[in-house]
N, C-alpha and C. Protein backbone atom coordinates (compact mmCIF):
# COMPACT_ATOMS: atom_id res chain seq x y z
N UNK A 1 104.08 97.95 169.52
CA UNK A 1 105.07 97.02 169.03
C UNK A 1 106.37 97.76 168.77
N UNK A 2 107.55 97.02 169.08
CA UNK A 2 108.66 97.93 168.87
C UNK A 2 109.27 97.39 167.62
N UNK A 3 109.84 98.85 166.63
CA UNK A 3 109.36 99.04 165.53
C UNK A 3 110.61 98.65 165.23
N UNK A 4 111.84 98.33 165.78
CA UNK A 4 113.10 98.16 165.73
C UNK A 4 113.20 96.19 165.67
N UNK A 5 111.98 95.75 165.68
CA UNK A 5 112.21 94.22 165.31
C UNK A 5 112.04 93.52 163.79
N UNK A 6 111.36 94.56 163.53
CA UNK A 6 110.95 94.71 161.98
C UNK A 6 112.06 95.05 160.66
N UNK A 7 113.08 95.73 160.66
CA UNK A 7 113.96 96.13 160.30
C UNK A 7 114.62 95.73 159.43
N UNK A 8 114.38 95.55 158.09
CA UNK A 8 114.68 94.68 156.87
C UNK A 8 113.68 93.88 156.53
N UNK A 9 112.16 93.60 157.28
CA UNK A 9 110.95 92.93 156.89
C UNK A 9 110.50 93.50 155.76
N UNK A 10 110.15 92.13 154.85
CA UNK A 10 109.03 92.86 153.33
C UNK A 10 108.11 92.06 153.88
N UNK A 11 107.19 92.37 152.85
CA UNK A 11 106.04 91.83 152.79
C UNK A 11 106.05 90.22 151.83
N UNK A 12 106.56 90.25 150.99
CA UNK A 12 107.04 89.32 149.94
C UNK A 12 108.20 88.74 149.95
N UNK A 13 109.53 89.12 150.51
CA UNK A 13 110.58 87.87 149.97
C UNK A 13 111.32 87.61 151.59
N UNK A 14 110.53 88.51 153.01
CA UNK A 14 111.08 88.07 154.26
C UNK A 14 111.86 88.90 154.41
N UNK A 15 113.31 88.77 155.24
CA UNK A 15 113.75 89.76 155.65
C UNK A 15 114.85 90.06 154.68
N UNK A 16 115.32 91.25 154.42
CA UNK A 16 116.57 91.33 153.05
C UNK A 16 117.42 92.40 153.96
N UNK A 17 118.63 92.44 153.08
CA UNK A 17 119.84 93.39 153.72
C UNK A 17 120.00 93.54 152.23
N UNK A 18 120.63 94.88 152.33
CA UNK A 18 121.60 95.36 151.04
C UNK A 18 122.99 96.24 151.96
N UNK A 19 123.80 95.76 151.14
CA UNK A 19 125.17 97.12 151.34
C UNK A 19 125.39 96.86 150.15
N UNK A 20 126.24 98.49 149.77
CA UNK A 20 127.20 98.45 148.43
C UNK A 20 128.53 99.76 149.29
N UNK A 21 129.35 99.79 148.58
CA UNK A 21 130.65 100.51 148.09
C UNK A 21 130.79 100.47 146.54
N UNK A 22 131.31 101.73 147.04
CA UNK A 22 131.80 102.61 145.43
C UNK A 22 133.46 102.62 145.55
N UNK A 23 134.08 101.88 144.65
CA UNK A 23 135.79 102.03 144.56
C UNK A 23 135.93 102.33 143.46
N UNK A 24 137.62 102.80 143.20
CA UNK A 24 138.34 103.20 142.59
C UNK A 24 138.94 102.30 141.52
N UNK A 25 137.79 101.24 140.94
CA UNK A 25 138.41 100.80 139.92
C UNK A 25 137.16 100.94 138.86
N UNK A 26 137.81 99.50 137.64
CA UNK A 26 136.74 99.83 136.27
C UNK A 26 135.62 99.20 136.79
N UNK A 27 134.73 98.95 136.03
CA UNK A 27 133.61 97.19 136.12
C UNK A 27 134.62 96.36 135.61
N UNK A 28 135.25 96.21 134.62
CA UNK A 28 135.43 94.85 134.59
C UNK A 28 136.38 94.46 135.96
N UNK A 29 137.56 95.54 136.34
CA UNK A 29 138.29 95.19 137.66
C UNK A 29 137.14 94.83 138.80
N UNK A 30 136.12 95.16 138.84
CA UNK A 30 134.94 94.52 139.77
C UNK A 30 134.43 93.77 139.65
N UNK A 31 134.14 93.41 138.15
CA UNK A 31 133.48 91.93 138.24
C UNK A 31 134.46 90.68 138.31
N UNK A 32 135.97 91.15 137.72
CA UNK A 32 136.68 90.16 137.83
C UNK A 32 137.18 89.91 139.72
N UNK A 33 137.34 91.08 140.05
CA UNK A 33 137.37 90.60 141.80
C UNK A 33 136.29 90.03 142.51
N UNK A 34 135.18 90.11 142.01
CA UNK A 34 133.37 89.61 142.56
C UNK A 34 133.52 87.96 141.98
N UNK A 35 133.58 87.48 140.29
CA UNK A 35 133.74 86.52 139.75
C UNK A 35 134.87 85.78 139.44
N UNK A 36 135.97 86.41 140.00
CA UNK A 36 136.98 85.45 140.43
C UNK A 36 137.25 83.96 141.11
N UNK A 37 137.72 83.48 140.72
CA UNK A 37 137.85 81.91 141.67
C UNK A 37 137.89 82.89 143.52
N UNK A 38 139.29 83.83 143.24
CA UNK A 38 139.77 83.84 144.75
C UNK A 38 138.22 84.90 145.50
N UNK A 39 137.51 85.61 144.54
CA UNK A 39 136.54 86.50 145.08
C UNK A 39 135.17 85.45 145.32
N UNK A 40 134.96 84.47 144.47
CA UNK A 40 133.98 83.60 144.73
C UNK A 40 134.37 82.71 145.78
N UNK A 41 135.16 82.23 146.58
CA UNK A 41 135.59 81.72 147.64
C UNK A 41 135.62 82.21 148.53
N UNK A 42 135.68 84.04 148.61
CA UNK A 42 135.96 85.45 149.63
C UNK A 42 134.55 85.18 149.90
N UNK A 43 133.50 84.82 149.36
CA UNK A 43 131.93 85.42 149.68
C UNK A 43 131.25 84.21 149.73
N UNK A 44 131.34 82.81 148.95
CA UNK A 44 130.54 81.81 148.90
C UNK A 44 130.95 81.15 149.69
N UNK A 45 132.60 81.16 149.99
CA UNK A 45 133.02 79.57 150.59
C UNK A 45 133.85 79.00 149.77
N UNK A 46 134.58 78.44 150.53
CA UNK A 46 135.60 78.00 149.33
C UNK A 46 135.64 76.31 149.41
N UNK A 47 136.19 75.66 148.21
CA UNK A 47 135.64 74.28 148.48
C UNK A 47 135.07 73.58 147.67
N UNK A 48 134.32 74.99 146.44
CA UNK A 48 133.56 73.53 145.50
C UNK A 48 134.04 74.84 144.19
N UNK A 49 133.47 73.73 143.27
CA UNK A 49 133.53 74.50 142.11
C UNK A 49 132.37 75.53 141.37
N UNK A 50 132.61 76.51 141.24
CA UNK A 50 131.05 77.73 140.95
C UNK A 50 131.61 77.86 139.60
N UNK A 51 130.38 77.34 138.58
CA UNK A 51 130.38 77.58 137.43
C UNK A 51 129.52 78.78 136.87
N UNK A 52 129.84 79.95 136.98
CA UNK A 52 128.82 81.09 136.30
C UNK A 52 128.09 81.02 135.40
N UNK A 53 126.92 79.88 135.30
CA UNK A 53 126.59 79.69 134.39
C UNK A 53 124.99 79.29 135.15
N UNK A 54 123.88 79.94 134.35
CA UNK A 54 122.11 79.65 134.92
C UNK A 54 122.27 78.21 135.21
N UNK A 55 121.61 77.67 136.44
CA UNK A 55 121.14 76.38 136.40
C UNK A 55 122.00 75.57 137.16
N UNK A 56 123.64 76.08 137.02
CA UNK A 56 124.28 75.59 138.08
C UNK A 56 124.31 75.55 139.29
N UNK A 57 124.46 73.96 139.55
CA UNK A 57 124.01 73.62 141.12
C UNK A 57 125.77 73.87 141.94
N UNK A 58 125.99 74.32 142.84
CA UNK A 58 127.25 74.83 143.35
C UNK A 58 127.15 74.07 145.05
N UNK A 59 127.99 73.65 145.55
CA UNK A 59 128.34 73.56 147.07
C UNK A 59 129.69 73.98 147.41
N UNK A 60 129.49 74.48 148.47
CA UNK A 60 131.05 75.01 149.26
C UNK A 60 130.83 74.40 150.42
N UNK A 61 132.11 74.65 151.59
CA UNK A 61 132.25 74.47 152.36
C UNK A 61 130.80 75.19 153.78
N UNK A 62 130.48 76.14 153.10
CA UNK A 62 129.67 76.96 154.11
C UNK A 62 128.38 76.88 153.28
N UNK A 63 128.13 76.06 152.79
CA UNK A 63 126.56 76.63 152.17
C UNK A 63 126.32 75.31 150.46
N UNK A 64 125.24 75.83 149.88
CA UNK A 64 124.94 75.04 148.70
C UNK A 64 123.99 76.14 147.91
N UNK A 65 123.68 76.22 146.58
CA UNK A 65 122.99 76.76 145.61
C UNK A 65 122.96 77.04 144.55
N UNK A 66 122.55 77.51 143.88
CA UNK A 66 122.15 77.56 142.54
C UNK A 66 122.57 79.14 142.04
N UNK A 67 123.31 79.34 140.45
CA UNK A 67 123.44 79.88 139.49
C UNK A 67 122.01 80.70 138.94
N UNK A 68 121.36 81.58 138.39
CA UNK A 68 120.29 81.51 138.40
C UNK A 68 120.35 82.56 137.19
N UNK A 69 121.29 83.63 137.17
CA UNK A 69 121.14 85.16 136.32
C UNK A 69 122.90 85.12 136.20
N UNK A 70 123.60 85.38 135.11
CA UNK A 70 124.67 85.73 135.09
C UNK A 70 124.81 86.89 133.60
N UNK A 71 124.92 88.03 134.05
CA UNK A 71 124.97 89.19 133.01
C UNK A 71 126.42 89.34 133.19
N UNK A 72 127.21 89.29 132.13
CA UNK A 72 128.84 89.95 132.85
C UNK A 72 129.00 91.30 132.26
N UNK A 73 129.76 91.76 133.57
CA UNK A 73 129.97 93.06 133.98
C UNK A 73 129.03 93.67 135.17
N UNK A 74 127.80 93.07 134.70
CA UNK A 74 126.67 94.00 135.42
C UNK A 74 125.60 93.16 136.63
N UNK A 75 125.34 91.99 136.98
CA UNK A 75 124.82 91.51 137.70
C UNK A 75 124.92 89.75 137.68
N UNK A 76 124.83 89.90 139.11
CA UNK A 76 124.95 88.21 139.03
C UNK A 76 123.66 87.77 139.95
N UNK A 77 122.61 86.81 139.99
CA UNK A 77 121.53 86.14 140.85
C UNK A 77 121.81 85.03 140.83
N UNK A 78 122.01 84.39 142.47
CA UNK A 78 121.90 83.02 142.78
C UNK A 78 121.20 83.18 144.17
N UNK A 79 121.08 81.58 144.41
CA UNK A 79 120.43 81.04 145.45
C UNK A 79 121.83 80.81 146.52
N UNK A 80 121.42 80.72 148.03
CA UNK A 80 122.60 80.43 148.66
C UNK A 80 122.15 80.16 150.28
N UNK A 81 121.92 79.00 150.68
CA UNK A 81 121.73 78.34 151.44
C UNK A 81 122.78 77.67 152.54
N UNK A 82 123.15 78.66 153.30
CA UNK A 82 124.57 78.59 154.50
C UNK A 82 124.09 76.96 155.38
N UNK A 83 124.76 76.15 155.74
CA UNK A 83 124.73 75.17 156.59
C UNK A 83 124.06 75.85 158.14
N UNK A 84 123.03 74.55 157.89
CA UNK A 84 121.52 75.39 159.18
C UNK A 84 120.76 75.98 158.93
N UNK A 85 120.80 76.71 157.91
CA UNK A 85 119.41 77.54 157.16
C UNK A 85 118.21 75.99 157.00
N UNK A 86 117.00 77.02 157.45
CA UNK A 86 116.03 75.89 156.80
C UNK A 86 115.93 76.28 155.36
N UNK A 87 116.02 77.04 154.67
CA UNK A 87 115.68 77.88 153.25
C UNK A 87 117.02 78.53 152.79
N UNK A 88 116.75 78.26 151.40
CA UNK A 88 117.93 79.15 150.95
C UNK A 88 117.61 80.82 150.54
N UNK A 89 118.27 81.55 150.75
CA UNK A 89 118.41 82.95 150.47
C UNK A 89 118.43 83.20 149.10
N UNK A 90 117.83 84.36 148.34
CA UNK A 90 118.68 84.61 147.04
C UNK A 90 119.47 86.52 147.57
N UNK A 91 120.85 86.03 146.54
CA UNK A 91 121.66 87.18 146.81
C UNK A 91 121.65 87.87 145.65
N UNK A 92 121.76 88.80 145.26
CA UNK A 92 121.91 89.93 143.94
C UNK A 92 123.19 90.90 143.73
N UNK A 93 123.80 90.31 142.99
CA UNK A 93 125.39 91.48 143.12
C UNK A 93 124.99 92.38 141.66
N UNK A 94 124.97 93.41 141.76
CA UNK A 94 125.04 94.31 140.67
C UNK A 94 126.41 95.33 141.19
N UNK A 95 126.64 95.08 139.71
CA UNK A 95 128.28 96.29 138.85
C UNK A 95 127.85 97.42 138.53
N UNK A 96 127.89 98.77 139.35
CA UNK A 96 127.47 99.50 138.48
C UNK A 96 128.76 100.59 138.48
N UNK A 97 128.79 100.93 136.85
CA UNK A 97 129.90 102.23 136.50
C UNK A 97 129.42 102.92 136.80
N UNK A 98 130.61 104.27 137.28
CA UNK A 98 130.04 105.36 137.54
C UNK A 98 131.36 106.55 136.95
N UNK A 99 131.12 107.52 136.58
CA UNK A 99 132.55 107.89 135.89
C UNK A 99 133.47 108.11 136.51
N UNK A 100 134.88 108.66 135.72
CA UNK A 100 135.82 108.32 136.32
C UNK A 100 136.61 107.60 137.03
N UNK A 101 135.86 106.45 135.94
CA UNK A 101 136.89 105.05 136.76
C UNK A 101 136.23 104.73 138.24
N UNK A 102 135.40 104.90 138.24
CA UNK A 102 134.77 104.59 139.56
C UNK A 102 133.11 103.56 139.60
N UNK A 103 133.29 102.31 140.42
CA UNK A 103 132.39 101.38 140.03
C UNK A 103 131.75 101.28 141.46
N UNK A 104 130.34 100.95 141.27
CA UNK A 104 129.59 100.31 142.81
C UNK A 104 129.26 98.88 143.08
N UNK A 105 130.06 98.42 144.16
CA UNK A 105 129.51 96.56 144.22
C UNK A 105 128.03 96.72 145.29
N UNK A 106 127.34 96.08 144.48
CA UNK A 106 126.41 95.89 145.67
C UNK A 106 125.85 94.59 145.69
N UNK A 107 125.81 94.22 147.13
CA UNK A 107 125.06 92.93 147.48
C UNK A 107 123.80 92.98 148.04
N UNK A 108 123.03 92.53 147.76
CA UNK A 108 121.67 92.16 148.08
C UNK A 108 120.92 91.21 147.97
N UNK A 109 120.83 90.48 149.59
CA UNK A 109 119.96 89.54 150.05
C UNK A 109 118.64 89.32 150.45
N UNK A 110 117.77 88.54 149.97
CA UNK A 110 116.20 88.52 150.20
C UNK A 110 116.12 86.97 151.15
N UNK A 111 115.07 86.93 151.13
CA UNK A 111 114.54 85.46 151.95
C UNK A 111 115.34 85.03 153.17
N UNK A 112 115.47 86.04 154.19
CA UNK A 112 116.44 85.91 155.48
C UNK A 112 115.85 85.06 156.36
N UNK A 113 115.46 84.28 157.00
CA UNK A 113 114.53 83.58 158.02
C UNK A 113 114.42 84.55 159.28
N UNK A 114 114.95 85.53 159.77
CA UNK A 114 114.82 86.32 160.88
C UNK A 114 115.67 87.63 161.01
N UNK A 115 115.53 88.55 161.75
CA UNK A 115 116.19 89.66 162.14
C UNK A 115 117.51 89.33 162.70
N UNK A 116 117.88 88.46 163.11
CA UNK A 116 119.16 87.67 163.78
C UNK A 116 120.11 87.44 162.34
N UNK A 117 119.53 86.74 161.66
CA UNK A 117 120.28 86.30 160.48
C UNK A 117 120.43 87.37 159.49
N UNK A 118 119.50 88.58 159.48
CA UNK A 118 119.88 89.47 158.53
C UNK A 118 121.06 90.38 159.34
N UNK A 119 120.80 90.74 160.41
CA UNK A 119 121.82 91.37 161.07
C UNK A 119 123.59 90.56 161.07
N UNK A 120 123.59 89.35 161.07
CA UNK A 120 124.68 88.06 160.44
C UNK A 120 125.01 88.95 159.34
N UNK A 121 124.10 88.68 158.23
CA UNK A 121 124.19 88.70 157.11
C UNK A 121 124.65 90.29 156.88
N UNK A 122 124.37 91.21 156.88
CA UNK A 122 124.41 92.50 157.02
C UNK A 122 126.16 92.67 157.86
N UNK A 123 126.54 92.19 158.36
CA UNK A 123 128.22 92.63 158.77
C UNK A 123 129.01 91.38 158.00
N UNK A 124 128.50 90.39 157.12
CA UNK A 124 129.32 89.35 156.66
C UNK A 124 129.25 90.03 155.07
N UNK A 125 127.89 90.63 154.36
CA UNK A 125 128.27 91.54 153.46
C UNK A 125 129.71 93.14 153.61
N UNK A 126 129.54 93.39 154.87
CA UNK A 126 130.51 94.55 154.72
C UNK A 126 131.94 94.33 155.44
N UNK A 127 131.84 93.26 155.48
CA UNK A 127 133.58 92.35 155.87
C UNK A 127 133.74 92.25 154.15
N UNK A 128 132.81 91.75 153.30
CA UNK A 128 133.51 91.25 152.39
C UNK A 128 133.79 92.25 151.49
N UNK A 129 133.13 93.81 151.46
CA UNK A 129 133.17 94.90 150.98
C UNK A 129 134.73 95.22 151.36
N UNK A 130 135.07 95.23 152.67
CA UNK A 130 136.29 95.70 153.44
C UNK A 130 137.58 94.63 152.84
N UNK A 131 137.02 93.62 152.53
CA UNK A 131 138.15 92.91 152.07
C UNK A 131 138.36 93.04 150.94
N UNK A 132 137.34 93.86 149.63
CA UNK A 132 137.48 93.79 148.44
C UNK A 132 138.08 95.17 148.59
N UNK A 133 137.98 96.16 149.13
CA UNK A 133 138.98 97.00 149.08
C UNK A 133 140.63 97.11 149.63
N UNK A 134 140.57 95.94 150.76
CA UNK A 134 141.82 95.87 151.06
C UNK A 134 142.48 94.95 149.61
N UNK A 135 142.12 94.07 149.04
CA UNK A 135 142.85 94.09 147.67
C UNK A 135 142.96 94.99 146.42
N UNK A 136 142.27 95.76 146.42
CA UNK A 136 142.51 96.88 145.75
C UNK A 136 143.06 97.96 145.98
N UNK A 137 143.46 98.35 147.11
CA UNK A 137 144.65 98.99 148.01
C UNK A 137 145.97 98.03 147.82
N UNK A 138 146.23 96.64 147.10
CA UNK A 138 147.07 96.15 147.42
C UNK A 138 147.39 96.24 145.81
N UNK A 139 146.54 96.17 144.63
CA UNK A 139 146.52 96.26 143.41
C UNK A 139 147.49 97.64 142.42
């Protein structure tokens, strides 16, 4: 079997992707660019209203889901179900400090329906990495 089809497979939550970057700002300058109106529109879709708050049901233009974990500063869990998915995904953003003014965003997705869609998913996480640093180059 070729071992290269497998590639983000668990055993338990299907196929997952993670990326992170480490920039040159605080946590809170990260969580406020991650939990921003204009950063929650950069990654969800823009279009509806996302209330950071457990339990909230959210739709955008590209997708629908649920609020689920909101720690501020340090992690956010929701559900997120792109238009055409049979299932929704859950995504995991954790803040982490690191000294000297230096913070890590990371995204991480579970419940992928296939190797096609994590590989999607996997360059639509590091567009949005690339775009959170091109505003912080602009900051």
């Amino acid at each position: 079997m070729d071992s290269h089809k497998n590639i983000g497979l668990t055993k338990t939550v299907g196929y997952q992707v993670g990326v992170r970057k480490t920039f040159p700002i605080s946590q809170q300058q990260a969580w406020s660019l991650i939990t921003g109106e204009e950063g929650l529109n950069a990654w969800l879709g823009g279009g509806g209203s996302i209330i950071l708050k457990p339990g909230h049901q959210y739709r955008t233009m590209v997708g629908t889901g649920e609020i689920r974990i909101v720690k501020p500063l340090l992690q956010l869990r929701l559900t997120w179900q792109k238009e055409g998915w049979q299932r929704p995904s859950t995504i995991q953003i954790r803040i982490l400090s690191k000294d000297n003014n230096k913070t890590t965003i990371s995204f991480h997705q579970e419940h992928l329906a296939d190797q096609q869609i994590r590989e999607e998913m996997k360059r639509y996480w590091e567009s949005r990495l690339a775009s959170i640093e091109e505003s912080i180059q602009k900051m």
